[in-house]
Protein backbone atom coordinates (compact mmCIF):
# COMPACT_ATOMS: atom_id res chain seq x y z
CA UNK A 1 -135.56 -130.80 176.65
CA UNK A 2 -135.09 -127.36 175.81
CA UNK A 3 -137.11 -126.96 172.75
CA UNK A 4 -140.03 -129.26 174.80
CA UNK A 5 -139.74 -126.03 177.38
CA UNK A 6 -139.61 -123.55 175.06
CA UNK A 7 -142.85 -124.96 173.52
CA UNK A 8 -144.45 -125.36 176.38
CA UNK A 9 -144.29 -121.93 177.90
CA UNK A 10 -144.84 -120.41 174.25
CA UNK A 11 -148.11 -122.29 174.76
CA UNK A 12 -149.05 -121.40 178.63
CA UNK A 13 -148.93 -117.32 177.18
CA UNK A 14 -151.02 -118.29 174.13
CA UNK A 15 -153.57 -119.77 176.43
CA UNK A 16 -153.15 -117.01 179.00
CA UNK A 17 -153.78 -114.18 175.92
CA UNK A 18 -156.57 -116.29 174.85
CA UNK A 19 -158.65 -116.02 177.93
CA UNK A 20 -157.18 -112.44 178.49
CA UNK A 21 -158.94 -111.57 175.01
CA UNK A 22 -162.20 -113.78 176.37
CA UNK A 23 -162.61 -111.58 179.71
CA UNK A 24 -162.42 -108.61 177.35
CA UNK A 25 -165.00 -109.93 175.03
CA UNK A 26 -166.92 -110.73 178.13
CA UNK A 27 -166.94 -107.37 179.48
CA UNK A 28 -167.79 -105.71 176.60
CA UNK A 29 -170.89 -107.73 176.37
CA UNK A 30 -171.52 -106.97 180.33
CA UNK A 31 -170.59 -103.59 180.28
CA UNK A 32 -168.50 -104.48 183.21
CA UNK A 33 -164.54 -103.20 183.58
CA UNK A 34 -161.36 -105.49 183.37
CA UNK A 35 -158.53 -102.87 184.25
CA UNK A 36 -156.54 -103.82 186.94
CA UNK A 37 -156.89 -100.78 189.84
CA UNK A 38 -155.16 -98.06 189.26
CA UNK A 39 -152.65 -96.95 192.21
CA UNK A 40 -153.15 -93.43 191.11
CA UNK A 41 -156.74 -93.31 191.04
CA UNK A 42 -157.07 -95.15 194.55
CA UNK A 43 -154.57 -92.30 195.70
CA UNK A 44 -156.64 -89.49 193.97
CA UNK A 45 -159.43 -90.06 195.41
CA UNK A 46 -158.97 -92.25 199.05
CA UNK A 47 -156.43 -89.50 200.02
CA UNK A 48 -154.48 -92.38 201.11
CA UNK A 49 -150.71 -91.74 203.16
CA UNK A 50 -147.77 -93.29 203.47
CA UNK A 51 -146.15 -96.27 201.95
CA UNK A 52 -144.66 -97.23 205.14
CA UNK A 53 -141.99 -100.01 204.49
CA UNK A 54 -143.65 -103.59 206.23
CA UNK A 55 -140.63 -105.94 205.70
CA UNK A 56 -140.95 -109.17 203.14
CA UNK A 57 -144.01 -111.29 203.64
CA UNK A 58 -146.33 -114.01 201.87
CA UNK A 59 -148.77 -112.45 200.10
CA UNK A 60 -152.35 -114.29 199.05
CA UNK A 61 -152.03 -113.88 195.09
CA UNK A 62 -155.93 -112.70 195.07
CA UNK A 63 -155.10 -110.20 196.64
CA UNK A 64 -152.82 -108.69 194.19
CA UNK A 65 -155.53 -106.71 192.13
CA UNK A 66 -153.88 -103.20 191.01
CA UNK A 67 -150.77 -101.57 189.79
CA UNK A 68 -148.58 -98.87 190.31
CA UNK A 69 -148.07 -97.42 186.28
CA UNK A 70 -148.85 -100.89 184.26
CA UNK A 71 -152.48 -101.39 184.61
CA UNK A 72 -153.19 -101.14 181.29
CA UNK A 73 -151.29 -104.49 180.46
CA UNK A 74 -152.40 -106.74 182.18
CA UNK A 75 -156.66 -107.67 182.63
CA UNK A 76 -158.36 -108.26 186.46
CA UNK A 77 -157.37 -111.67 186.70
CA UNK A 78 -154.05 -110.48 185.80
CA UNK A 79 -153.54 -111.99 182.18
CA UNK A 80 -151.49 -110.06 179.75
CA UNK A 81 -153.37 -107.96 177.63
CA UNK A 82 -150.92 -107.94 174.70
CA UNK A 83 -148.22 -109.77 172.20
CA UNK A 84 -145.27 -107.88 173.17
CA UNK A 85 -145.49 -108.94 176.80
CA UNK A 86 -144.41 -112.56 175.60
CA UNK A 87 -140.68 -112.54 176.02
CA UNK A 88 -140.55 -111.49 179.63
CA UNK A 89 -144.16 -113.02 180.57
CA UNK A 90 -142.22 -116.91 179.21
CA UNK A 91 -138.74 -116.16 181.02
CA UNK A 92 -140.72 -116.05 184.20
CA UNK A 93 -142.74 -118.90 183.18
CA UNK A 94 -139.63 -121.12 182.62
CA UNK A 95 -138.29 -119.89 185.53
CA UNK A 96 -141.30 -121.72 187.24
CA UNK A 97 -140.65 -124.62 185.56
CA UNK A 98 -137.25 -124.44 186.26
CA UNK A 99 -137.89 -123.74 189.96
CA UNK A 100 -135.34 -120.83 189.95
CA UNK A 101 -135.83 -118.78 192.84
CA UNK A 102 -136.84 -114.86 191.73
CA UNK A 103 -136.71 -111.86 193.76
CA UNK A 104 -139.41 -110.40 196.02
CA UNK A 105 -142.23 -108.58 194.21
CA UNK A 106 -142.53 -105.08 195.07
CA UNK A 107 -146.35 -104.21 196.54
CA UNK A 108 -147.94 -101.01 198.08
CA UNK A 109 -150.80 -102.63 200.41
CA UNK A 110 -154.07 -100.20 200.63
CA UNK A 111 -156.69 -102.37 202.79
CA UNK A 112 -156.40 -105.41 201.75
CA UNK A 113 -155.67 -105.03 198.39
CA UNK A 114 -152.44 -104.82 197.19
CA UNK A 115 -150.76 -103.10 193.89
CA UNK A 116 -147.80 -104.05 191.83
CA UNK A 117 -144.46 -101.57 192.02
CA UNK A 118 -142.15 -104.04 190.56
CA UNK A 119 -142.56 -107.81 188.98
CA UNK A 120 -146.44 -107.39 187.42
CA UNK A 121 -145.15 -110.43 184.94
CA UNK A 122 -144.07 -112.66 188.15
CA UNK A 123 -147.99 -111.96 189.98
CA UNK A 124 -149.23 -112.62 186.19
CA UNK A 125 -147.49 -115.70 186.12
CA UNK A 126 -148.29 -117.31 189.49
CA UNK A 127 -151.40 -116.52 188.97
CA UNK A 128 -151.67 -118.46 185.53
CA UNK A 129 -149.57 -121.80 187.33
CA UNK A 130 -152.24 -121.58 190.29
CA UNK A 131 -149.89 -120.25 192.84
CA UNK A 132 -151.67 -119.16 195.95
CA UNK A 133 -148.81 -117.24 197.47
CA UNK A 134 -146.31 -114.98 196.12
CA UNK A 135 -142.96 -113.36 198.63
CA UNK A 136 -143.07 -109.50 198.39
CA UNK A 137 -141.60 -106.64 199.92
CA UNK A 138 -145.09 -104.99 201.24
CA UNK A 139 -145.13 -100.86 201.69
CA UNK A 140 -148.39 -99.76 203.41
CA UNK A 141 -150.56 -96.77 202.86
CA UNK A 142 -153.08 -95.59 205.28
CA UNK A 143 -156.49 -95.48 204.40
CA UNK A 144 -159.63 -93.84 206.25
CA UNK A 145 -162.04 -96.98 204.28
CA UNK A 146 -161.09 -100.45 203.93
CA UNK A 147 -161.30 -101.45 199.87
CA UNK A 148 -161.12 -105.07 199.52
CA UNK A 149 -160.04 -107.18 196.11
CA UNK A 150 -163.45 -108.23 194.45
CA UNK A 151 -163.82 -103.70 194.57
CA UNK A 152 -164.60 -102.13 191.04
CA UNK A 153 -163.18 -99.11 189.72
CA UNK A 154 -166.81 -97.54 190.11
CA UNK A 155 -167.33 -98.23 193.38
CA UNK A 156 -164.05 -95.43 194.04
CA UNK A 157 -166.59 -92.34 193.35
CA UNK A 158 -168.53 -93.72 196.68
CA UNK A 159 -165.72 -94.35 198.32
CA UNK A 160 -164.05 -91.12 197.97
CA UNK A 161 -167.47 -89.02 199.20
CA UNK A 162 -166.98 -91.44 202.27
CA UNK A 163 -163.19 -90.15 202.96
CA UNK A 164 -164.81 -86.36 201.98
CA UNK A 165 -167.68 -87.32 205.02
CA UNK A 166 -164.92 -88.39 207.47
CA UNK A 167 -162.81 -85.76 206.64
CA UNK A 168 -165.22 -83.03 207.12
CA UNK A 169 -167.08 -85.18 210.17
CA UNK A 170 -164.51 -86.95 212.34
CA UNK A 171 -167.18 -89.59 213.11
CA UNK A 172 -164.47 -92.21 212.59
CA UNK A 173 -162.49 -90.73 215.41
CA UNK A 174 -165.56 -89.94 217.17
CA UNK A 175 -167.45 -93.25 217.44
CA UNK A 176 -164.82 -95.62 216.73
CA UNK A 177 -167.78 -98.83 216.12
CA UNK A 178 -169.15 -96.58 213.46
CA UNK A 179 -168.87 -97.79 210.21
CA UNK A 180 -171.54 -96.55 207.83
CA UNK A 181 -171.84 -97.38 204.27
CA UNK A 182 -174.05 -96.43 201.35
CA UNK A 183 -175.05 -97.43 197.51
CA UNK A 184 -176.60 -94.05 196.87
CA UNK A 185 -174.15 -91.98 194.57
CA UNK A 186 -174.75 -88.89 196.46
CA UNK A 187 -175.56 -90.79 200.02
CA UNK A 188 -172.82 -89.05 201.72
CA UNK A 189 -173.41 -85.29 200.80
CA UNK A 190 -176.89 -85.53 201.49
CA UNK A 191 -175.84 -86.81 205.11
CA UNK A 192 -173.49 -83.75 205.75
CA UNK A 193 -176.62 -81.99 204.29
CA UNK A 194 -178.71 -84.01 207.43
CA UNK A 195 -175.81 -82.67 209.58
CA UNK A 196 -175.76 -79.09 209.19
CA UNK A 197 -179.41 -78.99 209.19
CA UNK A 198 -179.43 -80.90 212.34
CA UNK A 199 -176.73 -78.54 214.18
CA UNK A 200 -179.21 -75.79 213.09
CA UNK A 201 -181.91 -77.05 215.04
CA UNK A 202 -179.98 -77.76 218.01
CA UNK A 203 -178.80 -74.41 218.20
CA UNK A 204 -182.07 -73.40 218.17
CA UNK A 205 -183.34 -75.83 221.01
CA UNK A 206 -179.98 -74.83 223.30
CA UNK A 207 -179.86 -71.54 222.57
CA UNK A 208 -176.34 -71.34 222.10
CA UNK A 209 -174.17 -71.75 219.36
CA UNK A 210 -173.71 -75.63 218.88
CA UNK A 211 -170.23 -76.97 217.65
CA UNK A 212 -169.64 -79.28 214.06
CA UNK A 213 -168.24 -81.91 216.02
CA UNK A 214 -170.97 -81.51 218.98
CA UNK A 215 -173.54 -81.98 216.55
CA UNK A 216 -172.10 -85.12 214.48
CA UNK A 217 -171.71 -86.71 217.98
CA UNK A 218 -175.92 -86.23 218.49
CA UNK A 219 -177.07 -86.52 214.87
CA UNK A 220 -174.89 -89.89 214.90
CA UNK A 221 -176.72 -91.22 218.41
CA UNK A 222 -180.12 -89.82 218.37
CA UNK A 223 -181.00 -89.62 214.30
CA UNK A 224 -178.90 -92.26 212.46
CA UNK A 225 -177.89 -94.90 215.12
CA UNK A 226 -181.89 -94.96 216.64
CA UNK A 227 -183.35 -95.58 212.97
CA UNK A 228 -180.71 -98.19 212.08
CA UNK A 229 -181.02 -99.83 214.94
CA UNK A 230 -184.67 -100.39 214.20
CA UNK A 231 -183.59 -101.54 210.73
CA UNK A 232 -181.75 -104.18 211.78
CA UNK A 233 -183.74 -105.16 214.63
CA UNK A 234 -186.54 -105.65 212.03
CA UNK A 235 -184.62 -107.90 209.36
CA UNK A 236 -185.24 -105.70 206.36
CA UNK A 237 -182.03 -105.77 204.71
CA UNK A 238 -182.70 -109.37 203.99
CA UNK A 239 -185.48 -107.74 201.42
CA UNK A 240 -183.09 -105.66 200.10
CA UNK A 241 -179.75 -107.59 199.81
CA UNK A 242 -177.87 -104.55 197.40
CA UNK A 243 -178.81 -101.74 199.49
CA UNK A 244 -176.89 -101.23 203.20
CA UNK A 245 -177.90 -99.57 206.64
CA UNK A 246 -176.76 -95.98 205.75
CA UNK A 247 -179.05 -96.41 202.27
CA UNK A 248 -182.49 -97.32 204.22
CA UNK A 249 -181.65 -94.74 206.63
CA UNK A 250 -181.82 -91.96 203.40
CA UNK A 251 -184.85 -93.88 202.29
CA UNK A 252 -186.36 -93.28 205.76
CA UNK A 253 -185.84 -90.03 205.70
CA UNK A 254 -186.77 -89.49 202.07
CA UNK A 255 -190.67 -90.78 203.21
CA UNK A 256 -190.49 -88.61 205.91
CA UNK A 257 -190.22 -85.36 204.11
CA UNK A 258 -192.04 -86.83 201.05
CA UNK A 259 -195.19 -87.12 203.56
CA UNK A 260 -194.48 -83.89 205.57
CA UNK A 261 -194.31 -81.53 201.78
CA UNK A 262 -196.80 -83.83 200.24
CA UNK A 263 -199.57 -84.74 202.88
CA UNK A 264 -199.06 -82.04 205.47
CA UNK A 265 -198.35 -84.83 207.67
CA UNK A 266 -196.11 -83.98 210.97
CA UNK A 267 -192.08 -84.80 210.72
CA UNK A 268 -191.99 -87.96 213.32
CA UNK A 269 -189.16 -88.78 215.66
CA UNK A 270 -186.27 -91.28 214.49
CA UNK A 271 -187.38 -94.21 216.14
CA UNK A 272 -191.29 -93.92 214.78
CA UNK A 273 -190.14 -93.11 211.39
CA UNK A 274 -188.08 -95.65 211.35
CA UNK A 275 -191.02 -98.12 212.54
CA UNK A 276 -193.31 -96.35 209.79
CA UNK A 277 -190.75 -97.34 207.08
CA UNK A 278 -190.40 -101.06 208.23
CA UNK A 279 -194.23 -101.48 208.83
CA UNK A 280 -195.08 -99.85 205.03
CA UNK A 281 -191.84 -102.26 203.60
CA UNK A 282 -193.01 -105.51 205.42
């Protein structure tokens, strides 16, 4: 019985390095990545606190999609990346077979993804034997954006100008429903850039000198929110299924200063752009 175990789980991390070296062929040919997250990077650039210590809990293995200082080892779907892994990768594979009850997994939770401290080979493993759930002692870091599992290493750029937008805004604490998101790159900056121009010309209309916070609060209810709420109102996100609420807005205002430089026409209020842009998209 031995040997028959031994061969087996020499076989289960064949097969798992086998589609490990598939994914990578695969995302070569897609130019998409297969790292795991990186813990650092999600750190770096989400300005993320804590970990606070959340007790032991059951964990949804899908959920496990980055690590602390190994993500170089193991792929996205958490297969071992290379030869030498075998001899620990197996011991926790007979384990399995074995039913021998391992320790916790150590996790930091960001969202609702979470990243391996301690036991990447057991997550690679009960992930390979189709476990759903995995017991780990959870740490939690505080996040300004939710980042969910099926998030790419490319989307973190975006991300990060949203935490630099909240940061410098407030609108999170501010309107507490508001949750805006874009696509564009360089959606956020050129927002802030909206902003300041905005406060500008309420300072001029109040005569008086107009606070940051003052005029996120009215840019947010009388510029964004009115030509959103026209946006979805009018179903035209269902035309553009990859673009959100925050990237039509830009495009809104984009055709409103393309016609005021270009055709001398006059800079319209929110709502009629807004209207403009659905009517000339329907």
């Amino acid at each position: 019985m031995p040997n028959e175990l031994d061969s087996l789980v020499r076989a289960d991390f064949s097969r798992a390095r086998f589609k490990s070296f598939i994914n990578s062929v695969f995302a070569v040919l897609s130019g998409k990545r297969n790292n795991l997250l990186s813990y650092d990077d999600i750190k770096e650039k989400l300005k993320i606190g804590g970990p606070i210590y959340r007790g032991v809990k059951t964990v949804r293995v899908n959920q496990v999609a980055g690590s602390l200082n190994r993500y170089h080892e193991f792929d996205r779907a958490f297969l071992p990346k290379e030869d030498q892994l075998a001899g620990r990768w197996q011991k926790v594979d007979r384990a399995f077979y074995e039913d021998v009850h391992l320790p916790p997994v150590v996790l930091y939770k960001v969202g609702e993804v979470y990243f391996v401290v301690d036991g990447h080979h057991r997550v690679s493993v009960a992930r390979e034997q189709g476990q759903e759930f995995i017991e780990a002692e959870v740490r939690e870091c505080a996040t300004r954006v939710n980042i969910t599992p099926d998030i790419k290493p490319e989307d973190l750029e975006i991300l990060g100008a949203k935490v630099d937008f909240l940061e410098r805004t407030g609108l999170d604490g501010l309107r507490a429903d508001a949750n805006i998101k874009v696509n564009i790159p360089d959606g956020f900056t050129r927002m802030l850039e909206h902003i300041a121009v905005h406060r500008y010309f309420m300072g001029l209309d109040f005569k008086r000198d107009v606070s940051e916070l003052e005029a996120v609060e009215h840019w947010y209810d009388t510029v964004y929110l009115p030509i959103v709420t026209i946006i979805r109102e009018s179903g035209l996100l269902e035309d553009f299924p990859d673009k959100t609420e925050g990237d039509l807005y830009l495009w809104t205002l984009d055709r409103q200063h393309y016609l005021y430089k270009e055709e001398g026409q006059p800079l319209l209020p929110p709502e009629q752009a807004a209207k403009q842009f659905v009517e000339e998209n329907e």
